[in-house]
C-alpha atoms as a PDB file:
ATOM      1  CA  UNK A   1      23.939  -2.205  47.626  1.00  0.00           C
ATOM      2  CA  UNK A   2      27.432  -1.979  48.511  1.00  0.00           C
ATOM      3  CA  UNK A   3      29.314  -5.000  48.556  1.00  0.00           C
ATOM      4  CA  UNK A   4      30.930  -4.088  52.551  1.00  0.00           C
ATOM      5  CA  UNK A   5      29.519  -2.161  55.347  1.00  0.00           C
ATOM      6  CA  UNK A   6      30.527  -1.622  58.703  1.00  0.00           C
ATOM      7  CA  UNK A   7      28.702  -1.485  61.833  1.00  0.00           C
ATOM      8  CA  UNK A   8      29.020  -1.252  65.419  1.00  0.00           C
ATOM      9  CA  UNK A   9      31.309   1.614  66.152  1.00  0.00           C
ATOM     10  CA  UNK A  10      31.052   4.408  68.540  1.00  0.00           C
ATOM     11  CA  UNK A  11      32.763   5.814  72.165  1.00  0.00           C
ATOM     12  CA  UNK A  12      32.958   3.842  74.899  1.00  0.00           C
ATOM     13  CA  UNK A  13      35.771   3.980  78.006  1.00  0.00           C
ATOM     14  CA  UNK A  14      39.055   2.220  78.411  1.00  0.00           C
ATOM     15  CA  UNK A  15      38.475  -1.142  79.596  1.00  0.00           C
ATOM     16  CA  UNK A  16      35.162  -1.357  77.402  1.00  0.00           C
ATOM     17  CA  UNK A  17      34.032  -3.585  74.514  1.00  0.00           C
ATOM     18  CA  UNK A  18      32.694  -3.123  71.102  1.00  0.00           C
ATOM     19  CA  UNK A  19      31.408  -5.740  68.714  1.00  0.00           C
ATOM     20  CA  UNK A  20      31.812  -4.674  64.436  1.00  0.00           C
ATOM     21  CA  UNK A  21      29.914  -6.254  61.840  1.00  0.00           C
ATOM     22  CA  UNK A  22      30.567  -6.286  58.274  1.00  0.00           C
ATOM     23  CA  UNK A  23      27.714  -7.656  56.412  1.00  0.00           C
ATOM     24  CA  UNK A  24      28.587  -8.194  52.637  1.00  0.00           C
ATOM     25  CA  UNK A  25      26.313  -7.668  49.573  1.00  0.00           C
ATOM     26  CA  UNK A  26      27.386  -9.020  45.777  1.00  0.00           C
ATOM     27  CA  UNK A  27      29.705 -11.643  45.620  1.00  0.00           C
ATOM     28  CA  UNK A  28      26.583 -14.413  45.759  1.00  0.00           C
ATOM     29  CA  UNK A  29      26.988 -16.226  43.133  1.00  0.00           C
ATOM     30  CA  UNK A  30      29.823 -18.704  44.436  1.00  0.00           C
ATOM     31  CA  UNK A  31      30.067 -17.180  48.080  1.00  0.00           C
ATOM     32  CA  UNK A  32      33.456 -15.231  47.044  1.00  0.00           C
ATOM     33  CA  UNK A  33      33.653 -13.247  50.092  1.00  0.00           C
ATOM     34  CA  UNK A  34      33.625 -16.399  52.020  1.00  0.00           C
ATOM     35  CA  UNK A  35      36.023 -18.278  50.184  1.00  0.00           C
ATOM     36  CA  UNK A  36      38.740 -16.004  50.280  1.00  0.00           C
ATOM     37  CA  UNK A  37      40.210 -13.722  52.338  1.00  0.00           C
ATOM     38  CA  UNK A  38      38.728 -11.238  54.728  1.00  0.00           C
ATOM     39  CA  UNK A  39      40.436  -8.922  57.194  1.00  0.00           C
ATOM     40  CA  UNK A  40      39.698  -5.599  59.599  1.00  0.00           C
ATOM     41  CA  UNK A  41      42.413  -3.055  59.294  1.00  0.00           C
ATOM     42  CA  UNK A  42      42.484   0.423  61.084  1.00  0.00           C
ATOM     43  CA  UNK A  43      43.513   4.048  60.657  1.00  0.00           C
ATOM     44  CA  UNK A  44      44.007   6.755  62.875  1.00  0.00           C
ATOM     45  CA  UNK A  45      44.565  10.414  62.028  1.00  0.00           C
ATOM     46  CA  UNK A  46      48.243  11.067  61.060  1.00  0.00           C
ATOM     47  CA  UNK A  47      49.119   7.207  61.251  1.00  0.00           C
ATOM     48  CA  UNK A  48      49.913   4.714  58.868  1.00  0.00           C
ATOM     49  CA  UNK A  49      46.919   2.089  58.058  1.00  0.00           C
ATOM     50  CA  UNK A  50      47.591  -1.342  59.634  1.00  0.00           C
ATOM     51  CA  UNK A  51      45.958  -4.797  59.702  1.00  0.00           C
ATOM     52  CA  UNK A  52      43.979  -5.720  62.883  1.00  0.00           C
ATOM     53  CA  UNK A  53      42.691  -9.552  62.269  1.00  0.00           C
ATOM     54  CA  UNK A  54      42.552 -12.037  59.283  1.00  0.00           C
ATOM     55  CA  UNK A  55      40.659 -14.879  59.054  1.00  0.00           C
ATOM     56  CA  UNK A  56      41.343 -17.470  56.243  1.00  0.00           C
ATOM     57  CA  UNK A  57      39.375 -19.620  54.696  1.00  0.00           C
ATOM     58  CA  UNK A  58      39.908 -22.607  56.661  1.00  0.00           C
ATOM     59  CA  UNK A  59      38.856 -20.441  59.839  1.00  0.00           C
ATOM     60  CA  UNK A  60      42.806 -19.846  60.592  1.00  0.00           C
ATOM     61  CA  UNK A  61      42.973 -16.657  62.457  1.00  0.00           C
ATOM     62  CA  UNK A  62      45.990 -14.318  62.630  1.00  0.00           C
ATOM     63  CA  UNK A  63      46.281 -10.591  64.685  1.00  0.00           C
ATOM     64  CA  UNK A  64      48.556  -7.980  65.265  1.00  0.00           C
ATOM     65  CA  UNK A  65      50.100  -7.999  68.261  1.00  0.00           C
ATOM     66  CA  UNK A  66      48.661  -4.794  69.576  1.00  0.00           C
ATOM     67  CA  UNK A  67      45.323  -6.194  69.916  1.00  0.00           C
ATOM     68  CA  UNK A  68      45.856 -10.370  70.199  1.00  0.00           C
ATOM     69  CA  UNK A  69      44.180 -11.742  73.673  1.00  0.00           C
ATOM     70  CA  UNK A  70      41.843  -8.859  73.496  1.00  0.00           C
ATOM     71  CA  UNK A  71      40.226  -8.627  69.409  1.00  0.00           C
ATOM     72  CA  UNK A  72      38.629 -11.886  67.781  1.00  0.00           C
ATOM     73  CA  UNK A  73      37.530 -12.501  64.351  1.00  0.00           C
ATOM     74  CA  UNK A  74      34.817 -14.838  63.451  1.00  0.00           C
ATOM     75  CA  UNK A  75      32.304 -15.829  60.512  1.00  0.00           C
ATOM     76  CA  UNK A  76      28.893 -16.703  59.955  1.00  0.00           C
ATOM     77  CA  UNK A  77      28.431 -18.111  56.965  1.00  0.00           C
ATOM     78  CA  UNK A  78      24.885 -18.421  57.384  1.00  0.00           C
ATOM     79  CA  UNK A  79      24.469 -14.730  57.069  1.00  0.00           C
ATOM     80  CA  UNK A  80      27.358 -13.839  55.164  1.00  0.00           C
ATOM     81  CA  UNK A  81      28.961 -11.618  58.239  1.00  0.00           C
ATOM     82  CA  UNK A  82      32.411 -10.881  59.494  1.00  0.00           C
ATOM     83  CA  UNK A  83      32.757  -9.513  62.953  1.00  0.00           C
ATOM     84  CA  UNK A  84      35.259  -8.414  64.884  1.00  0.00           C
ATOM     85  CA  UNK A  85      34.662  -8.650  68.999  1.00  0.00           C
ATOM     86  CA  UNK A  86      36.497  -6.146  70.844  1.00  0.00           C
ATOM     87  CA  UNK A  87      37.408  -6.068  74.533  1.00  0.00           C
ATOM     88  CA  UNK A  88      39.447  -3.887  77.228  1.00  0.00           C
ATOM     89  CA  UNK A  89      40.062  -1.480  74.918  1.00  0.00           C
ATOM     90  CA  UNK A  90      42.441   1.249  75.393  1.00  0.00           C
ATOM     91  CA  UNK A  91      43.244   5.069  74.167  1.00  0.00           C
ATOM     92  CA  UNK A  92      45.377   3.518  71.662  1.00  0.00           C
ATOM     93  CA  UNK A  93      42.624   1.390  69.995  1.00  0.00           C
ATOM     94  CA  UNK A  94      41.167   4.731  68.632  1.00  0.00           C
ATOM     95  CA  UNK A  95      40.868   5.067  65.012  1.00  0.00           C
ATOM     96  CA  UNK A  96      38.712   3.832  61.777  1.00  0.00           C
ATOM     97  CA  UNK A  97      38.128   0.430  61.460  1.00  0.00           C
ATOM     98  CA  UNK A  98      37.306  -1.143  57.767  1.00  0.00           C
ATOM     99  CA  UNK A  99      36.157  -4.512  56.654  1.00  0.00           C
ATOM    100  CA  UNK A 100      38.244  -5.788  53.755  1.00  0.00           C
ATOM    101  CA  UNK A 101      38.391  -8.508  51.272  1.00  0.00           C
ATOM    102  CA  UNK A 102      41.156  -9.639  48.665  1.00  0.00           C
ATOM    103  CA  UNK A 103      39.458 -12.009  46.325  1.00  0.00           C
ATOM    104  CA  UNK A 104      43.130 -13.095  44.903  1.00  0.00           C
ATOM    105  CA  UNK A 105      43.916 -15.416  47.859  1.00  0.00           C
ATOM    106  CA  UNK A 106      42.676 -17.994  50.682  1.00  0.00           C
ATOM    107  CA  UNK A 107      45.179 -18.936  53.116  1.00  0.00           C
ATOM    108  CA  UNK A 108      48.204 -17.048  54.895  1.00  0.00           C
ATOM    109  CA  UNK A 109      45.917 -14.110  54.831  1.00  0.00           C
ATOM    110  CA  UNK A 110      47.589 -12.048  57.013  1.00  0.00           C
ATOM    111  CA  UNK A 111      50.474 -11.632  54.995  1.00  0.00           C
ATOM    112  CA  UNK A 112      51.509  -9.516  51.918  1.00  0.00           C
ATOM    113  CA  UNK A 113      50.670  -5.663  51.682  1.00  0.00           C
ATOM    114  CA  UNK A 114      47.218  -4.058  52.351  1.00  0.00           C
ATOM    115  CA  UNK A 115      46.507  -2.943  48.917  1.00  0.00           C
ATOM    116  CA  UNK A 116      46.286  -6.897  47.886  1.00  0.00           C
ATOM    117  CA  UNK A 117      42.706  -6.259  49.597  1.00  0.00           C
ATOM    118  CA  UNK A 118      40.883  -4.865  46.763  1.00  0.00           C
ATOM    119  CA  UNK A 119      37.119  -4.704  47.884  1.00  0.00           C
ATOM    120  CA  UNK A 120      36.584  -2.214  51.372  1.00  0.00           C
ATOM    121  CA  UNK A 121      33.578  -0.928  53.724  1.00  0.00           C
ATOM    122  CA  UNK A 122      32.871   2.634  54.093  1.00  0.00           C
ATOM    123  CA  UNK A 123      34.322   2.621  57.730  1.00  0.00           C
ATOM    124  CA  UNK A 124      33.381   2.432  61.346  1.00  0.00           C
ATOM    125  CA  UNK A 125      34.450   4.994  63.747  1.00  0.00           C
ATOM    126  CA  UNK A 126      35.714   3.431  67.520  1.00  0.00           C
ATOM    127  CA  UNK A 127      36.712   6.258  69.997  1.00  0.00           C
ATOM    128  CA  UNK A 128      38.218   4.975  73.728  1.00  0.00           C
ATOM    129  CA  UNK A 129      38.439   7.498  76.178  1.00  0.00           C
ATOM    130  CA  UNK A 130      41.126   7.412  78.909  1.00  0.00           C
END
């Protein structure tokens, strides 16, 4: 299996909600995913990618401001799942969403440069319509 793969996507209208999943594969021996940091970052066509949500290890949450009030990150480490919980979502929301992981770190996950997240889902398409 792959080690990331997202779930959930799909169209809905503004002022809807979506819930992603990112169940992760590999990484069992020690719980790495889980001990680290993990993150859901988005991409639309002709934009740049940005980050959407981090969650550290401690359970510290951080988002962009686009999305904070509405998007919320949580674990459960009993299943070894990330999710992201989206609501009143709008036009702008539209894009690829990915799971990510950087195995390198474990607090202040937010910050630093995208690439530092070195392990990646196959992405999960979210479409709003006006």
């Amino acid at each position: 299996q792959v080690p990331l793969v997202e779930s959930g996507g799909g169209s809905v209208q503004a002022g809807g909600s979506l819930r992603l999943s990112c169940p992760t594969s590999g990484w069992t021996s020690g719980n790495r995913y889980f001990t680290h940091c993990m993150g859901w970052f988005r991409q639309a066509p002709g934009k740049e990618r940005e980050g959407v949500a981090y969650i550290d290890l401690d359970g510290t949450t951080t988002y962009a401001d686009s999305v904070k009030g509405r998007f919320a990150i949580s674990k459960d480490n009993a299943k070894h799942i990330v999710n992201l919980q989206m609501n009143n979502l709008r036009p702008e929301d539209t894009a690829m969403y990915y799971c990510a992981a950087d195995p390198g770190r474990t607090a202040n996950c937010y910050s630093g440069s995208p690439g530092l997240y070195q392990y990646w889902g196959q992405g999960t398409q979210v479409t709003v319509s006006s």
